[in-house]
Protein backbone atom coordinates (compact mmCIF):
# COMPACT_ATOMS: atom_id res chain seq x y z
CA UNK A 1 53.00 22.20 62.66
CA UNK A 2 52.39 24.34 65.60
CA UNK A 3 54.67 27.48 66.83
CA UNK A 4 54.02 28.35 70.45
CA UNK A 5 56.21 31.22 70.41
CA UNK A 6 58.72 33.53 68.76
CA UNK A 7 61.74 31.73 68.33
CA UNK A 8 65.38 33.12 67.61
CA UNK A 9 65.08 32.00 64.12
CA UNK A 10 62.65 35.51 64.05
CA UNK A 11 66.11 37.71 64.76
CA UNK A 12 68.35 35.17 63.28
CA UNK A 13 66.49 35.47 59.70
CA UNK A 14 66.01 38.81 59.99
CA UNK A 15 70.20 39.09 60.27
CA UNK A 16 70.47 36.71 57.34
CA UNK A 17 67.83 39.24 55.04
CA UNK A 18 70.23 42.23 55.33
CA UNK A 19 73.28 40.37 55.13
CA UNK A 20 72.00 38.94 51.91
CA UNK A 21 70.41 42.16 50.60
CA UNK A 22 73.58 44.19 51.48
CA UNK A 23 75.75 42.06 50.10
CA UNK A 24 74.30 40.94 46.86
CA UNK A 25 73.56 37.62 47.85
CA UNK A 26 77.23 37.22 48.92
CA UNK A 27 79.38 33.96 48.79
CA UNK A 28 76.80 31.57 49.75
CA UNK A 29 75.31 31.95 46.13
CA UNK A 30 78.24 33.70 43.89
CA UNK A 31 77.66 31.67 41.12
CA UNK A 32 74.39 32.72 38.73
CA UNK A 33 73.99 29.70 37.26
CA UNK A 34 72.37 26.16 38.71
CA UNK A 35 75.89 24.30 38.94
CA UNK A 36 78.64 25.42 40.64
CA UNK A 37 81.70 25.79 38.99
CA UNK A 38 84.52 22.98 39.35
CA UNK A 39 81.55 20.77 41.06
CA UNK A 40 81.04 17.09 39.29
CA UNK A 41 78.16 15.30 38.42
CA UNK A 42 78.90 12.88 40.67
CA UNK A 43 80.48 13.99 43.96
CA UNK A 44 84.13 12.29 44.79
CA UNK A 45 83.87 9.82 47.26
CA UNK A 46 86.62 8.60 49.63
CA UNK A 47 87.73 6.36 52.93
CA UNK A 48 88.47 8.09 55.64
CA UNK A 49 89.13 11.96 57.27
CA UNK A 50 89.69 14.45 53.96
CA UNK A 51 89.81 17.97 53.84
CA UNK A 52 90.44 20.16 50.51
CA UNK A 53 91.10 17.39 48.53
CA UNK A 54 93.87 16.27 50.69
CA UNK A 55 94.78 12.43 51.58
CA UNK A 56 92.62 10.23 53.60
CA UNK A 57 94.35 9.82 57.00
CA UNK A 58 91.90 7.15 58.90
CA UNK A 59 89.58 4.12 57.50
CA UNK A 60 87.72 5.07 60.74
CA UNK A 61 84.63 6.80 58.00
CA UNK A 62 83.79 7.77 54.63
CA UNK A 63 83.66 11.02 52.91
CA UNK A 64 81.60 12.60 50.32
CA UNK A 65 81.66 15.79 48.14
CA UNK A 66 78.33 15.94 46.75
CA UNK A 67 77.46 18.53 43.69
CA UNK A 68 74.15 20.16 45.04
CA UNK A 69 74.19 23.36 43.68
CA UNK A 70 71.14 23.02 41.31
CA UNK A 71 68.25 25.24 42.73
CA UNK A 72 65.52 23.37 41.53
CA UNK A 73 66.45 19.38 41.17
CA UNK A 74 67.53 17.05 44.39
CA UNK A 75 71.30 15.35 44.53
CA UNK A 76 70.26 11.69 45.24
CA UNK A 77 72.48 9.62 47.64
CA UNK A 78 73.29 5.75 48.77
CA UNK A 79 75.04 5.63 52.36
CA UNK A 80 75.58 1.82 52.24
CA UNK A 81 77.39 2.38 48.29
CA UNK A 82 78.94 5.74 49.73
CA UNK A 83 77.99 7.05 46.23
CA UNK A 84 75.74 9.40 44.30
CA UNK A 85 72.65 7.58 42.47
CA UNK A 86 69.81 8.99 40.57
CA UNK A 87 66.37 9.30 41.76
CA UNK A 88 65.03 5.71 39.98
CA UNK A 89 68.25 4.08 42.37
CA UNK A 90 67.44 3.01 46.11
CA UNK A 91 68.70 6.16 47.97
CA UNK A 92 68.89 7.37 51.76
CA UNK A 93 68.76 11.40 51.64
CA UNK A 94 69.01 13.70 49.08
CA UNK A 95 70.51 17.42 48.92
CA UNK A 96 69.62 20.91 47.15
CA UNK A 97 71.80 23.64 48.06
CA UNK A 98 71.26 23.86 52.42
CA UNK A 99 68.37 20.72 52.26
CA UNK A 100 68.58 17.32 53.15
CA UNK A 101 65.89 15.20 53.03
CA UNK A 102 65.79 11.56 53.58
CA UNK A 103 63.70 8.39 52.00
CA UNK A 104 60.43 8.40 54.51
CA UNK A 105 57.64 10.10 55.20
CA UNK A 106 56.50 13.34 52.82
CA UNK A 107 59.59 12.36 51.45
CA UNK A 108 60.22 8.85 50.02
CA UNK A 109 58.49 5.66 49.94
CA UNK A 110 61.13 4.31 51.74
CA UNK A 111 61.32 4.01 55.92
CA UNK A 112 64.61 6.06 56.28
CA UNK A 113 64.33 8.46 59.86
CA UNK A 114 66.85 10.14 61.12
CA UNK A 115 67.37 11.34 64.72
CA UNK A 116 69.89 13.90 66.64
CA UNK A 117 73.54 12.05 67.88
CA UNK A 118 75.47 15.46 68.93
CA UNK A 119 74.00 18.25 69.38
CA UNK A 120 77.35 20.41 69.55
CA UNK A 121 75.69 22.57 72.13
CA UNK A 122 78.84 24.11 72.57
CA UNK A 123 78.41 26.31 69.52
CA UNK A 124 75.51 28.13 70.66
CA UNK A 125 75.25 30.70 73.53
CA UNK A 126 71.63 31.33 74.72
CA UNK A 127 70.41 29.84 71.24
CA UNK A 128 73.00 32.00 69.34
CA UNK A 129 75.83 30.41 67.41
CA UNK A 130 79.04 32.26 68.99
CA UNK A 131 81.49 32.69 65.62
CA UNK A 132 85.14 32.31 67.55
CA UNK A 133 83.77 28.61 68.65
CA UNK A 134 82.45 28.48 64.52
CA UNK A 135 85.45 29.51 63.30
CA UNK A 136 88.18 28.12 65.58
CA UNK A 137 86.49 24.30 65.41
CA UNK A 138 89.01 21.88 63.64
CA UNK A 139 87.20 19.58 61.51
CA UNK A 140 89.45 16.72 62.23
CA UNK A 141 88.76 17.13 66.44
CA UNK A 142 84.59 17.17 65.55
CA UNK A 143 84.83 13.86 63.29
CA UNK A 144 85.55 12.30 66.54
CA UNK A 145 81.73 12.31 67.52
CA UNK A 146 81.50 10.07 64.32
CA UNK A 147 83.66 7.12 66.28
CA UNK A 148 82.01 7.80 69.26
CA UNK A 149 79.62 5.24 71.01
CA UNK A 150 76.17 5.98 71.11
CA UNK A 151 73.13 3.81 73.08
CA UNK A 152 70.60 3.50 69.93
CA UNK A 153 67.68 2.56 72.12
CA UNK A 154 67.42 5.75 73.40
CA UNK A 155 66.60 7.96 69.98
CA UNK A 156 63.44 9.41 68.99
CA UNK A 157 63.70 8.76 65.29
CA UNK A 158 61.88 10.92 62.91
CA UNK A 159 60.78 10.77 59.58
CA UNK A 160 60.49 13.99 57.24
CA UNK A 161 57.09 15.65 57.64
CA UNK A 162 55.37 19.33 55.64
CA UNK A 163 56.53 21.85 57.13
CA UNK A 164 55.66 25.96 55.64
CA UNK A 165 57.86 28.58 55.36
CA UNK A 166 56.01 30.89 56.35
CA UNK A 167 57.19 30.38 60.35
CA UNK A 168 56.99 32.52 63.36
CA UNK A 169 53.47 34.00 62.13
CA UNK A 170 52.25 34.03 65.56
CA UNK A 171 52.98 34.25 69.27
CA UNK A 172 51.29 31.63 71.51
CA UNK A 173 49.87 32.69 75.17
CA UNK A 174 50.12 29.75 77.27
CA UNK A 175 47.73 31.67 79.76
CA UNK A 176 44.91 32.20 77.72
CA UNK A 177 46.21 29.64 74.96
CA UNK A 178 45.11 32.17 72.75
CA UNK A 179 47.36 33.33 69.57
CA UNK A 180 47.64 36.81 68.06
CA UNK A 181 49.93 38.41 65.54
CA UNK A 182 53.19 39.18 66.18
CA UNK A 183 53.73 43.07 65.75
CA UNK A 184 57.78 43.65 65.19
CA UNK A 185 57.90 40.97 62.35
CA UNK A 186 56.54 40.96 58.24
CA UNK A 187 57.34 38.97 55.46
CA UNK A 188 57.91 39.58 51.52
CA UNK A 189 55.94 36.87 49.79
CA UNK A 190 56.10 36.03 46.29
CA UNK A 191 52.67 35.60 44.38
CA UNK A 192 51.27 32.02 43.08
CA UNK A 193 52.24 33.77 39.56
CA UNK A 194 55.79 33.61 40.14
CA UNK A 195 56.18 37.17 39.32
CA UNK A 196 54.25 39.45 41.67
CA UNK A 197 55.58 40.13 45.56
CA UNK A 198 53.82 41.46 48.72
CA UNK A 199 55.76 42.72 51.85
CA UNK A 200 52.92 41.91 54.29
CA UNK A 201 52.56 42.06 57.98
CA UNK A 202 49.66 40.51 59.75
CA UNK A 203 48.14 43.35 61.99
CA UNK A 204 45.24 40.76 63.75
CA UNK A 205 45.36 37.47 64.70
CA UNK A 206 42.64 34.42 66.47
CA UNK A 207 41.88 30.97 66.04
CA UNK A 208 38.60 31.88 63.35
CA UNK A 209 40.09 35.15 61.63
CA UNK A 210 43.45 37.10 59.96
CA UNK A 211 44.02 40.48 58.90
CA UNK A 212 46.84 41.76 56.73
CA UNK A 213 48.31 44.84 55.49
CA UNK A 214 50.48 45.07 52.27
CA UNK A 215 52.00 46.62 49.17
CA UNK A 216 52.36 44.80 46.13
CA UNK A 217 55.19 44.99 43.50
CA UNK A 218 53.69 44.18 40.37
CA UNK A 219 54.95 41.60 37.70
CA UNK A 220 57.78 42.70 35.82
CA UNK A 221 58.59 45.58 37.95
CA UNK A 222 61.08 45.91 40.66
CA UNK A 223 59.33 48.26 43.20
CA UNK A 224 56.60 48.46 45.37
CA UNK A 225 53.74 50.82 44.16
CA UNK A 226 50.20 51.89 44.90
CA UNK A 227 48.19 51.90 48.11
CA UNK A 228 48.57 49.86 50.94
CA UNK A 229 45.70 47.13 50.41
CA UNK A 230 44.06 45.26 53.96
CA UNK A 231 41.94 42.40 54.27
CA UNK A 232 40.48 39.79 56.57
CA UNK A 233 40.28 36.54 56.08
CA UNK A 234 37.71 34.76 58.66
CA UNK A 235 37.01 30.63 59.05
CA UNK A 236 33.34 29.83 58.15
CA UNK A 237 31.39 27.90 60.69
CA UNK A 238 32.69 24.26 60.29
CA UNK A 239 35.62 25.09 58.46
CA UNK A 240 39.29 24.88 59.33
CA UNK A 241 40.59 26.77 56.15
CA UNK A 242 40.65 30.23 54.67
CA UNK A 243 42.54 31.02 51.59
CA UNK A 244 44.25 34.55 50.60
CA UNK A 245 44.51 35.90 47.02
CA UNK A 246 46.52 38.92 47.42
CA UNK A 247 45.78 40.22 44.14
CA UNK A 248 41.72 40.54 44.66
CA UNK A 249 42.48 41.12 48.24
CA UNK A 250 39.83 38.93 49.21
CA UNK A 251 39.83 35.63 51.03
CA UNK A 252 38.67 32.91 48.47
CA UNK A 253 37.64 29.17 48.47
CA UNK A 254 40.76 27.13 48.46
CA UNK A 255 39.44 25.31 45.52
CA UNK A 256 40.23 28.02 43.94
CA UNK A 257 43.88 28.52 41.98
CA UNK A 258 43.95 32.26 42.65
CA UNK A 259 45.62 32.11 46.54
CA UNK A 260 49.03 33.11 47.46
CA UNK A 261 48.01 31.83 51.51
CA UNK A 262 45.87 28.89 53.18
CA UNK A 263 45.39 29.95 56.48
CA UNK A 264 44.44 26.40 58.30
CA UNK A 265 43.06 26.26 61.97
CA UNK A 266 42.34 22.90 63.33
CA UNK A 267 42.71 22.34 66.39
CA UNK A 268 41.64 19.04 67.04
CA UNK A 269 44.72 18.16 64.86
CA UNK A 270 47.13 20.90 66.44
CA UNK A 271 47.44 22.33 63.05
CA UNK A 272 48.18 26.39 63.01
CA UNK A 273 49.68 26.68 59.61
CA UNK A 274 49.67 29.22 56.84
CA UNK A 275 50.59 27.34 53.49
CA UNK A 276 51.58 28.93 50.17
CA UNK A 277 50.42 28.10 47.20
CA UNK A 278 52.94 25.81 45.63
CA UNK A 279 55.40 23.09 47.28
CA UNK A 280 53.01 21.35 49.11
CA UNK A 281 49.18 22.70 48.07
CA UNK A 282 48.14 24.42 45.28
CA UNK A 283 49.87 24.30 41.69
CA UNK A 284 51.34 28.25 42.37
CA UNK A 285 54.69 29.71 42.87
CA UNK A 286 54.18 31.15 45.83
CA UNK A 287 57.02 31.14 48.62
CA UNK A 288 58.02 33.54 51.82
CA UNK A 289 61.56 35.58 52.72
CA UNK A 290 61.63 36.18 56.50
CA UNK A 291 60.34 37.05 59.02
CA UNK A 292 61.78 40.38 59.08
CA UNK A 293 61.78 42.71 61.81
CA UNK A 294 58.79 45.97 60.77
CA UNK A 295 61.66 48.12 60.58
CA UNK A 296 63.45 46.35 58.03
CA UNK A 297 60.12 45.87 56.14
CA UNK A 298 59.63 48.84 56.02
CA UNK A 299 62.82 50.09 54.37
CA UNK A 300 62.76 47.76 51.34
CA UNK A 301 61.18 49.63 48.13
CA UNK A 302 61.92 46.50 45.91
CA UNK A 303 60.91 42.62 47.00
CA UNK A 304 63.75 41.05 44.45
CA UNK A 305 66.21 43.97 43.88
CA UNK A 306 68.48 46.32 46.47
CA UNK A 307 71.38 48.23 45.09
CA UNK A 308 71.31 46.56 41.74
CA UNK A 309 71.42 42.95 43.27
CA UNK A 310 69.05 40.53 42.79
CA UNK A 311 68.14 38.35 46.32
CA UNK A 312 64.77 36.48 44.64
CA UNK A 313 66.50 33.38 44.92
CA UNK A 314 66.86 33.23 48.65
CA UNK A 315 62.35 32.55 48.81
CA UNK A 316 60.95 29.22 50.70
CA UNK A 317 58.26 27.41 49.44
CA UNK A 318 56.70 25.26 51.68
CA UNK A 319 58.54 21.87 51.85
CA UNK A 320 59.12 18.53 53.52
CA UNK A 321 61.14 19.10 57.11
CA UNK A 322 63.90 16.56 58.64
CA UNK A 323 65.77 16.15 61.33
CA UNK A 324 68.56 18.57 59.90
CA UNK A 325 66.10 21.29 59.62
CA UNK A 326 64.83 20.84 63.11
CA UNK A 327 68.43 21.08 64.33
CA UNK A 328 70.25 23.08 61.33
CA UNK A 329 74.55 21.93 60.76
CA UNK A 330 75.37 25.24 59.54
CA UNK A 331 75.16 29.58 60.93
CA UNK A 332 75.35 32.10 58.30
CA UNK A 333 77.39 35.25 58.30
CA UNK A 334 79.44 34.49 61.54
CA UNK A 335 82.40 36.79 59.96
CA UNK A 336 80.98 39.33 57.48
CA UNK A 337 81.44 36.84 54.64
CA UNK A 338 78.29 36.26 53.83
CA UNK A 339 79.35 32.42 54.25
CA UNK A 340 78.12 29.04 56.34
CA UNK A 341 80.24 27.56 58.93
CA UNK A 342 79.42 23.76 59.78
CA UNK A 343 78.68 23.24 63.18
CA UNK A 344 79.36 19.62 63.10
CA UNK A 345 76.31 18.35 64.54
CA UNK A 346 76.42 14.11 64.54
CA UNK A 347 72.91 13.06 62.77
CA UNK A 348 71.77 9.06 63.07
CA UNK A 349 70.27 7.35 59.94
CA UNK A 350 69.18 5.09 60.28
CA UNK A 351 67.81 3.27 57.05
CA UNK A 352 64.16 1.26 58.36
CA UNK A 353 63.31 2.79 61.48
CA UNK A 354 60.59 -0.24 61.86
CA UNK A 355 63.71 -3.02 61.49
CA UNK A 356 65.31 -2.66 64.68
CA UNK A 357 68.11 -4.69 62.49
CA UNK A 358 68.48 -2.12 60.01
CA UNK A 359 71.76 -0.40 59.62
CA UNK A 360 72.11 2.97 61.21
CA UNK A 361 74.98 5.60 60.01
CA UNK A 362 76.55 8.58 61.84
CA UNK A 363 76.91 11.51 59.55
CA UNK A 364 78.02 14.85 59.65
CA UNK A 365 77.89 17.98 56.79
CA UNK A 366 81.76 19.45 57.70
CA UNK A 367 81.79 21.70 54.60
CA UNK A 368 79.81 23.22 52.12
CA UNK A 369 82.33 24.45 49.42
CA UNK A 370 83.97 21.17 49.24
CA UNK A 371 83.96 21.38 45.36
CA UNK A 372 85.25 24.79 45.09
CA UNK A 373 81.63 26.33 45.46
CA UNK A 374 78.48 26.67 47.43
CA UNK A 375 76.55 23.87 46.92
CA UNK A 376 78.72 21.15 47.38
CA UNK A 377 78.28 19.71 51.16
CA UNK A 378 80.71 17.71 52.04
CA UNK A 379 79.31 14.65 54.09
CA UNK A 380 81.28 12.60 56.31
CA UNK A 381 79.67 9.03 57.39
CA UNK A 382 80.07 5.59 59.67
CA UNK A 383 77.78 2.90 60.10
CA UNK A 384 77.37 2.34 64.09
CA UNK A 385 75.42 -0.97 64.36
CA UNK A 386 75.92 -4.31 62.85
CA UNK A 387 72.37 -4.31 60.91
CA UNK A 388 72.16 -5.39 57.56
């Protein structure tokens, strides 16, 4: 996946890291445990427009209150049954906390895509969600996008693909189409061990070579300690991949299990990634908070712990990306709360994209504490085309 230049999701993360820090990992994650209290094994289903467990008002689409609040399994769902299933069951998308992913590409053997119906462009000034349009929407006025008509012909559908989380790594010149490092950013990374953490910032940058700076907090510690460690890690002549142990501070063969990064340069392929070592290659642990503005890196003493909280939880591993992490249906923080607002963005699923027959839904995530909890999106749904 290529970046060709510092997004807002740079500032917009780095927002999200100190309101998470600061606030102990606030409402979006108040419960310690996997499951969220009150939620049910299997969601509550129901015809028509329902908020807060109130009455459905209109047969015009379906909602669903889905328990997703386990960190570490998938909630498995059936749009044409409007119901939970497990993972054996024929299913469209799935959800884990935030995630969605759907039944195609990296992610399923089925041929689900899914493709962006509303954009709700309204909710964003100059890329930035603006909080008195979040928090003055009604959710009965958006689920009229859901009845809305839509030409099909015209969507790009897209199936899930890898994407890393290490993002905004590098900034793009599209005079010299050259890359380099970006120099106001860093990231805390957590080791392939699962139990050491970096904060690194990349200090040199080309298409054959990359140099790092970092301190390491060591396993079963909470601070960072010792010397600042450097190293460069540069392609070999036919090669399109480097990898990065952070403990030897040496670059390494990627057949190797000792790597926290694979820094892959192929251009023939468009690929500019760095991987970590554990989602999509390597066996590891590894996974990536940020990026952070340098200032902010450079205040944190401890990669997991700030004022007796503990934020280890909020790490990406690399992972499969869909359309509703291209085009996110939630902002963070728009009030202090530490909480995600819905933005009501109108998806289309549609369930083959290669049967131009197949049916296609309209579906929305209006609420993510719809069981009392984070966790528990609610999902609101309509098929829009006669396929069967």
């Amino acid at each position: 996946m290529q970046q060709t230049h510092l997004s807002p999701r740079l500032s917009w993360l780095a927002v999200i890291a100190a309101g998470l820090i600061l606030s102990g990992c606030g409402s979006d994650d108040s419960s310690s445990s996997n499951a969220a209290p009150g939620d049910t094994a299997g969601g509550d289903t129901s015809d028509g427009d329902q908020t807060d467990g109130g009455s459905p008002s209109t047969d015009a689409y379906q909602v669903a209150r889905i328990n997703a609040a386990s960190y570490d399994s998938w909630a498995y769902f059936d749009l044409l049954q409007g119901k939970q299933v497990s993972e054996q069951d024929t299913w469209h998308l799935a959800l884990q906390r935030t995630q969605i992913k759907l039944n195609g590409g990296v992610s399923g053997a089925g041929d689900v895509a899914g493709a962006l119906l509303d954009e709700q462009a309204e909710f964003y000034l100059d890329g930035d969600a603006s909080s008195s349009v979040f928090t003055n929407a009604v959710a009965d006025t958006e689920a009229q996008a859901l009845t809305a008509s839509y030409d099909l012909s015209e969507l790009q559908w897209s199936s899930d693909r890898y994407s890393t989380a290490m993002q905004d790594w590098y900034v793009y010149n599209p005079t010299t189409h050259q890359i380099s490092a970006p120099q106001q950013s860093g990231w805390l990374v957590r080791h392939a061990d699962g139990a050491t953490y970096s904060k690194v910032a990349i200090t040199d940058l080309s298409y054959g070579a990359i140099s790092l700076s970092y301190h390491t907090q060591a396993a079963v510690t909470q601070q960072f300690a010792g010397e600042q460690q450097t190293l460069t890690a540069t392609l070999e002549e036919g090669s399109s991949e480097r990898c990065i142990d952070f403990d030897s501070a040496a670059a390494v063969d990627c057949s190797s299990a000792d790597w926290e990064w694979r820094f892959e340069i192929d251009l023939a392929k468009r690929a500019i990634n760095l991987w970590s070592n554990g989602g999509v290659h390597g066996d590891g642990n590894a996974a990536a908070f940020g990026p952070i503005t340098a200032e902010q890196l450079s205040s944190y003493t401890s990669a997991t712990q700030i004022n007796g909280q503990d934020f280890s939880r909020h790490y990406s591993t690399d992972s499969s990306n869909s359309v509703f992490s291209e085009h996110s249906w939630y902002a963070y923080n728009l009030t202090g709360e530490h909480k995600l607002w819905p933005n009501f963005r109108t998806y289309a699923i549609s369930l083959d994209k290669d049967d131009a027959n197949a049916p296609v839904f309209a579906l929305q995530v209006s609420n993510y504490y719809s069981l009392g909890d984070s966790g528990s999106p609610e999902l609101r749904f309509r098929q829009i085309n006669q396929g069967e």
